[in-house]
Protein backbone atom coordinates (compact mmCIF):
# COMPACT_ATOMS: atom_id res chain seq x y z
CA UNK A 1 0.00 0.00 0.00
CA UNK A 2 2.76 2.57 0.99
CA UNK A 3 4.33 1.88 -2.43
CA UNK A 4 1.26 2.36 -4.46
CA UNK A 5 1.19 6.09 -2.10
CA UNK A 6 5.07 6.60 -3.36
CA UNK A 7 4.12 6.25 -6.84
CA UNK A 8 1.21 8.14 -7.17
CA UNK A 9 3.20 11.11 -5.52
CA UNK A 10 6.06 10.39 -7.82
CA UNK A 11 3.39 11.06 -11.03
CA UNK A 12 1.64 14.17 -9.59
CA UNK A 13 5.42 15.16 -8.99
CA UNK A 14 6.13 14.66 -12.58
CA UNK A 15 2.87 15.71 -14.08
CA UNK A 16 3.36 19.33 -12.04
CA UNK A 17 6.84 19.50 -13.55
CA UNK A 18 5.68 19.14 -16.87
CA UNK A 19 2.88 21.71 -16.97
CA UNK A 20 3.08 24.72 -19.04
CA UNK A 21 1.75 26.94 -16.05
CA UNK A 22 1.63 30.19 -18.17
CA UNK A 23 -0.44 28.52 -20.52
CA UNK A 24 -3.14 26.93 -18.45
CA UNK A 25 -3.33 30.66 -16.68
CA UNK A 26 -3.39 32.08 -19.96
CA UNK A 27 -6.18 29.60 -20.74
CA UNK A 28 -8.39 30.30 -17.95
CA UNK A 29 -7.66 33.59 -18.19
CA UNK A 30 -9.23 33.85 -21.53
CA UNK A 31 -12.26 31.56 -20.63
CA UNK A 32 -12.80 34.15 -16.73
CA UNK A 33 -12.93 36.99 -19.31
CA UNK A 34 -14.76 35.77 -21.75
CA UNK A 35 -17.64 34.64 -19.39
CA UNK A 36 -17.49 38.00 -17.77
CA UNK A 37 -17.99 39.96 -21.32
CA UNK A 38 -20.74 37.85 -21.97
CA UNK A 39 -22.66 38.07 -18.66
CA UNK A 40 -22.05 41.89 -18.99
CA UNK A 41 -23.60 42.12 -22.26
CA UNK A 42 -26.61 40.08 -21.30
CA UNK A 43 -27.15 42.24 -18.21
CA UNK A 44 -26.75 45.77 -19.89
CA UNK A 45 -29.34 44.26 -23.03
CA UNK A 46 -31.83 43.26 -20.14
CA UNK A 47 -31.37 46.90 -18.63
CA UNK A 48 -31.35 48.66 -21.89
CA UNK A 49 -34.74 46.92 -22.70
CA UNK A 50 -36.63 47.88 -19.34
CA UNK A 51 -35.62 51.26 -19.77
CA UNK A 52 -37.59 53.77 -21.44
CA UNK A 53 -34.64 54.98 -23.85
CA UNK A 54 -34.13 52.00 -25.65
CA UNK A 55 -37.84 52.20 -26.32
CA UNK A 56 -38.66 53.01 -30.58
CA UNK A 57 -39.54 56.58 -30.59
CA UNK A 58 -38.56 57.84 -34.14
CA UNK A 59 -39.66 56.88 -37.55
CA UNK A 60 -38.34 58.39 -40.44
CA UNK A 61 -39.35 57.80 -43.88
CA UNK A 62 -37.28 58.65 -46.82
CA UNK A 63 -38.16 58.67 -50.84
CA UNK A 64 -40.85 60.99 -51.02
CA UNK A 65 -43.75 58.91 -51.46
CA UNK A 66 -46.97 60.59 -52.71
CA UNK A 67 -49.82 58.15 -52.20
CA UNK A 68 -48.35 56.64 -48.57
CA UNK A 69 -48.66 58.75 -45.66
CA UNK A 70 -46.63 58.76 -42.82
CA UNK A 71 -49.39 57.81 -40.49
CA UNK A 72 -49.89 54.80 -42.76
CA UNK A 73 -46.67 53.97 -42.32
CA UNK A 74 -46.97 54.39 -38.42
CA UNK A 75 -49.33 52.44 -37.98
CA UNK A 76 -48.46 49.12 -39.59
CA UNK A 77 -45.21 49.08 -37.53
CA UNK A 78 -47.42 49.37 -33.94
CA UNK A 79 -49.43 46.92 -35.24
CA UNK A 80 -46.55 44.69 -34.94
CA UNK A 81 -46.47 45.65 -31.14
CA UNK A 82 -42.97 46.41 -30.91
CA UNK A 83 -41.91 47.48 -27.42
CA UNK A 84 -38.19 48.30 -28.13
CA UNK A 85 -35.33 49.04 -30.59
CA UNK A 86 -34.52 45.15 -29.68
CA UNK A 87 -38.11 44.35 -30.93
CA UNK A 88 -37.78 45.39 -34.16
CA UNK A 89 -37.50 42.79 -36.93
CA UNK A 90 -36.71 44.75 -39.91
CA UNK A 91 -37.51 41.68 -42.08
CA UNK A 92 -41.12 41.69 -40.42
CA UNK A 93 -41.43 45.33 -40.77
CA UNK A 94 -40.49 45.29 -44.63
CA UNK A 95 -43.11 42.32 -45.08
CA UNK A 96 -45.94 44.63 -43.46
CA UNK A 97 -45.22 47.78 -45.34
CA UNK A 98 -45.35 45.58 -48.53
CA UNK A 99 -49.68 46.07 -47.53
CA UNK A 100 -49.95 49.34 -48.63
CA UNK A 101 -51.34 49.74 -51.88
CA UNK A 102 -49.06 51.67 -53.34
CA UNK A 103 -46.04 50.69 -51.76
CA UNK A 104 -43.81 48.74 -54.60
CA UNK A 105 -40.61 48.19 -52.77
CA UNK A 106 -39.30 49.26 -49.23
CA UNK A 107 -36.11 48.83 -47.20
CA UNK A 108 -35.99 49.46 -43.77
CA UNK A 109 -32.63 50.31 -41.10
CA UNK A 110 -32.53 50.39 -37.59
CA UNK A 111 -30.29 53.68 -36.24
CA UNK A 112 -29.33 53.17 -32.56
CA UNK A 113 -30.38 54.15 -30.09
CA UNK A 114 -34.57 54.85 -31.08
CA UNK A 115 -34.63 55.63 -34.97
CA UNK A 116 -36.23 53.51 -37.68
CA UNK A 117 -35.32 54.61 -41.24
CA UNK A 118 -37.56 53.69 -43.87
CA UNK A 119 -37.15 53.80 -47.46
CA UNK A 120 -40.19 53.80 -49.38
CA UNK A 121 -40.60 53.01 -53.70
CA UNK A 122 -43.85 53.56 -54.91
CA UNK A 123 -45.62 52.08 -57.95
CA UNK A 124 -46.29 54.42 -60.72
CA UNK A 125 -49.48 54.20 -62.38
CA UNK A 126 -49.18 54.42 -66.19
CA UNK A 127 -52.80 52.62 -67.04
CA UNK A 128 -56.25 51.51 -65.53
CA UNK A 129 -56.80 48.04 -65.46
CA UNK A 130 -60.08 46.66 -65.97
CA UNK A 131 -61.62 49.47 -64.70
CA UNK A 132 -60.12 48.94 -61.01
CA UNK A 133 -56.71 48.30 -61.10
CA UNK A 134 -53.94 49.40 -61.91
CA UNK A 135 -50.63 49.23 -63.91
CA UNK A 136 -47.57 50.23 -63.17
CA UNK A 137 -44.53 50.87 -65.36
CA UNK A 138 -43.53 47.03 -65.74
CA UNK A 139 -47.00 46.32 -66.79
CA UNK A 140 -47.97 45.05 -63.28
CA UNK A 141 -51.23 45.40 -61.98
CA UNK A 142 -51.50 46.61 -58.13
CA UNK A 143 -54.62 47.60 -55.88
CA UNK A 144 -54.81 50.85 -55.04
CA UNK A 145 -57.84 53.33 -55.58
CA UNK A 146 -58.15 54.13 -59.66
CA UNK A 147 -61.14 56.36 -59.43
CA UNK A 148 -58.85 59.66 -59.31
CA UNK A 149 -57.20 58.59 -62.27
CA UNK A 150 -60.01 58.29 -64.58
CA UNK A 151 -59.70 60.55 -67.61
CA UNK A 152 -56.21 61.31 -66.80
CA UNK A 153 -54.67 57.77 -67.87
CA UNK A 154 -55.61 55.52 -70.84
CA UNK A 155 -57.82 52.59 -69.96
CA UNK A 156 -56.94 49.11 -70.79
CA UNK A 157 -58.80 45.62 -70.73
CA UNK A 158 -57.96 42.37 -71.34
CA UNK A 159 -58.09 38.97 -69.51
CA UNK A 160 -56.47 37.88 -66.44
CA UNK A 161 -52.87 37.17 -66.92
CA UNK A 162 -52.47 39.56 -70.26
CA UNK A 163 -51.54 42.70 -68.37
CA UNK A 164 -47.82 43.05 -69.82
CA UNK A 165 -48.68 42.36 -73.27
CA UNK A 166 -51.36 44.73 -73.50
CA UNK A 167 -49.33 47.49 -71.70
CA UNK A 168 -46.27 46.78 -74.32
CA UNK A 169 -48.92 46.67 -77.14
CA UNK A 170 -50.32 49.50 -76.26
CA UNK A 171 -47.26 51.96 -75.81
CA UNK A 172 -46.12 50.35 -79.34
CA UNK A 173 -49.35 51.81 -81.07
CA UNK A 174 -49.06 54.96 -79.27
CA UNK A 175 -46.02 55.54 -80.41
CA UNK A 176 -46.59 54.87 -83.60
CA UNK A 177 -49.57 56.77 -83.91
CA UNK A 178 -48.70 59.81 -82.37
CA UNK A 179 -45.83 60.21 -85.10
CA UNK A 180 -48.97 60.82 -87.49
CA UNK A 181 -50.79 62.98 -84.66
CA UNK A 182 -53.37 60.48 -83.86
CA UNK A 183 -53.98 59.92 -80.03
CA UNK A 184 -54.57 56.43 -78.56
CA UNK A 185 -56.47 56.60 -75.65
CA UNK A 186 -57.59 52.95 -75.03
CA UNK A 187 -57.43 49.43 -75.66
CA UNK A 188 -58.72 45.89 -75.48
CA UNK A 189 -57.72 42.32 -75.94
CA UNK A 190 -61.18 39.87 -76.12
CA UNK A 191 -60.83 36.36 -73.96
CA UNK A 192 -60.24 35.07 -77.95
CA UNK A 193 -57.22 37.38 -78.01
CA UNK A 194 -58.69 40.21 -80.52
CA UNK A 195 -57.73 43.34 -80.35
CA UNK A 196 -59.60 46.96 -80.50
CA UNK A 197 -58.60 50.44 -79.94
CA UNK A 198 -60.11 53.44 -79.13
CA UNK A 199 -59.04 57.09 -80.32
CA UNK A 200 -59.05 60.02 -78.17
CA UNK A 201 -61.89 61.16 -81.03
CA UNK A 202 -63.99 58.37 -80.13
CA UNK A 203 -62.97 56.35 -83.26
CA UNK A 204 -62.75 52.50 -82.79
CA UNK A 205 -60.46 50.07 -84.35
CA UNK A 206 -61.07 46.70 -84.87
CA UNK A 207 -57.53 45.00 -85.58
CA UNK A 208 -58.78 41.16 -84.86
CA UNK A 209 -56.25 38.35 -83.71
CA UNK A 210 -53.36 38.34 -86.30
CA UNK A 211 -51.01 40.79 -87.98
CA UNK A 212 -52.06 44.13 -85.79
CA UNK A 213 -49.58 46.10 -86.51
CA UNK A 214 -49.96 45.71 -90.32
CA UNK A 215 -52.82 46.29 -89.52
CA UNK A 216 -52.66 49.79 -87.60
CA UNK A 217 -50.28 50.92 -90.54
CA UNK A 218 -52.77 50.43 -92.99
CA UNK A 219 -55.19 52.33 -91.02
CA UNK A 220 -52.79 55.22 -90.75
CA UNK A 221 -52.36 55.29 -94.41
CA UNK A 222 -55.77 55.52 -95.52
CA UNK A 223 -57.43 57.50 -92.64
CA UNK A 224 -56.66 61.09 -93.97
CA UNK A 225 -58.51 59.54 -97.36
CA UNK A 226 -61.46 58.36 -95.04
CA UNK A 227 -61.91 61.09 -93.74
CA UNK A 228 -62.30 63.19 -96.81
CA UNK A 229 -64.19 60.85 -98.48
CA UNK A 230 -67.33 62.22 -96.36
CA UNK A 231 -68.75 65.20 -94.31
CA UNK A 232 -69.86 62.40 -90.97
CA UNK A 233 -68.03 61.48 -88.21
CA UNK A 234 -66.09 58.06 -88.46
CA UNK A 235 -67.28 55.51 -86.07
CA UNK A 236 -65.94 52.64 -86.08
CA UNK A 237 -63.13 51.29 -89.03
CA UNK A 238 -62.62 47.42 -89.78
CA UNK A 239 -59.45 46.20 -90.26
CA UNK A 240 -60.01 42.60 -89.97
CA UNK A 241 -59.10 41.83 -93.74
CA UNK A 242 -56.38 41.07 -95.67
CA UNK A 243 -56.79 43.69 -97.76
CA UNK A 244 -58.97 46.93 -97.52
CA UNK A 245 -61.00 48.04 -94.35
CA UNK A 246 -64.46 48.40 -93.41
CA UNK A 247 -66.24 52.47 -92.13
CA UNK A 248 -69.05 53.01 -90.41
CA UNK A 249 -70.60 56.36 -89.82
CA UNK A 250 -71.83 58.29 -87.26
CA UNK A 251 -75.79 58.90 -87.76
CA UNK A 252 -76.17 62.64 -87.53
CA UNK A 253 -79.07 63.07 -84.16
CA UNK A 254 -81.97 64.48 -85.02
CA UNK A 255 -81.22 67.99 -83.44
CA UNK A 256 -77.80 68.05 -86.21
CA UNK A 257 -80.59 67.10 -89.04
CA UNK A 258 -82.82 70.04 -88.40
CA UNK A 259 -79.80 72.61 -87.81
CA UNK A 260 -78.84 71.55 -91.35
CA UNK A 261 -82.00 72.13 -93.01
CA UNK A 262 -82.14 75.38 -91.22
């Protein structure tokens, strides 16, 4: 027994000889501080959040937006309930402000120690949609209140899903016919994928499914002759042939047929 006693001395003698005692106080060193940064930071976070400065006091919205309010903006953040700066999830934010109608795109910062920075993008309308959307300048449709913009933007129709094409189509032909003074004012594409467009005079084109803008270049050609070629108002002009159009008239009203015989 004594010598068993003797040797385990002996090898605590030896292992104490062979330690690197800078290092292992180094070592725990490292680890004492470590653990003391780390309580430190979870006690000032806990303090920071039970007082009231750390609380979000300030938002500030940047980009100008005309159609989004600041109180709009407001008030989707509280209804996230966010008690303080810490609360904030800028991801969640972002996702709520994405609600507004006419909010497109939005980016949002946190600014220590109270401030929320917000960056808003609206949409901007270029065309009514179906009579209660609206289109933006990528030919996408968003919800927003259209009523204001009646008479003020062109108005275009078309089946669900056909919203880019029609917006393309439609600035193509507007272009085109604006180089020969004609204004385009409206357009529609039929569930069978015909197409018809409206004048700012009130004159109605009906282009059908294939070859439109032959079509529309045929119609510029000849309309100054159409027009000459009678003293009424065009209605409505056929294009839907391979070759040559179709005109109707405008009746005169029967108030116009008495002023004429007067």
């Amino acid at each position: 027994m004594k010598a068993k006693l003797l040797t385990l001395i002996d090898y605590v003698k030896r292992l104490v000889a062979v330690t690197n005692w800078s290092l292992l106080m180094g070592v725990s060193f490292f680890c004492l501080t470590l653990f003391a940064t780390w309580q430190g930071v979870d006690t000032l976070t806990e303090y920071l959040a039970t007082e009231k400065n750390s609380k979000l006091s300030k938002v500030l919205v940047h980009g100008n937006p005309v159609y989004t309010n600041e109180q709009d903006i407001v008030g989707k953040i509280k209804s996230l309930k966010v008690r303080t700066f810490f609360d904030v999830d800028v991801n969640q934010v972002q996702e709520k402000l994405l609600e507004l109608p006419w909010v497109a795109s939005v980016s949002v910062r946190k600014q220590w120690p109270d401030t929320l920075r917000v960056y808003v993008t609206e949409h901007q309308a270029v065309a009514i949609w179906n009579q209660d959307l609206l289109l933006n300048t990528h030919g996408d449709i968003f919800q927003a209140p259209a009523e204001q913009f009646f008479n003020k933007l062109p108005m275009l129709y078309g089946p669900e899903g056909s919203e880019n094409e029609a917006w393309k189509t439609f600035k193509t032909f507007k272009e085109l016919l604006a180089l020969n003074e004609i204004e385009l004012s409206s357009l529609a594409l039929s569930e069978r994928f015909s197409w018809r467009l409206w004048l700012k005079s009130g004159v109605k084109l009906n282009l059908g499914r294939k070859d439109i803008a032959l079509r529309v270049q045929r119609f510029i050609d000849l309309y100054p002759e159409i027009k000459n070629s009678s003293d009424k108002e065009v209605e409505s002009i056929d294009l839907r042939y391979d070759t040559g159009l179709a005109v109707s008239w405008l009746q005169p009203t029967e108030q116009q047929t008495n002023n004429n015989k007067v």
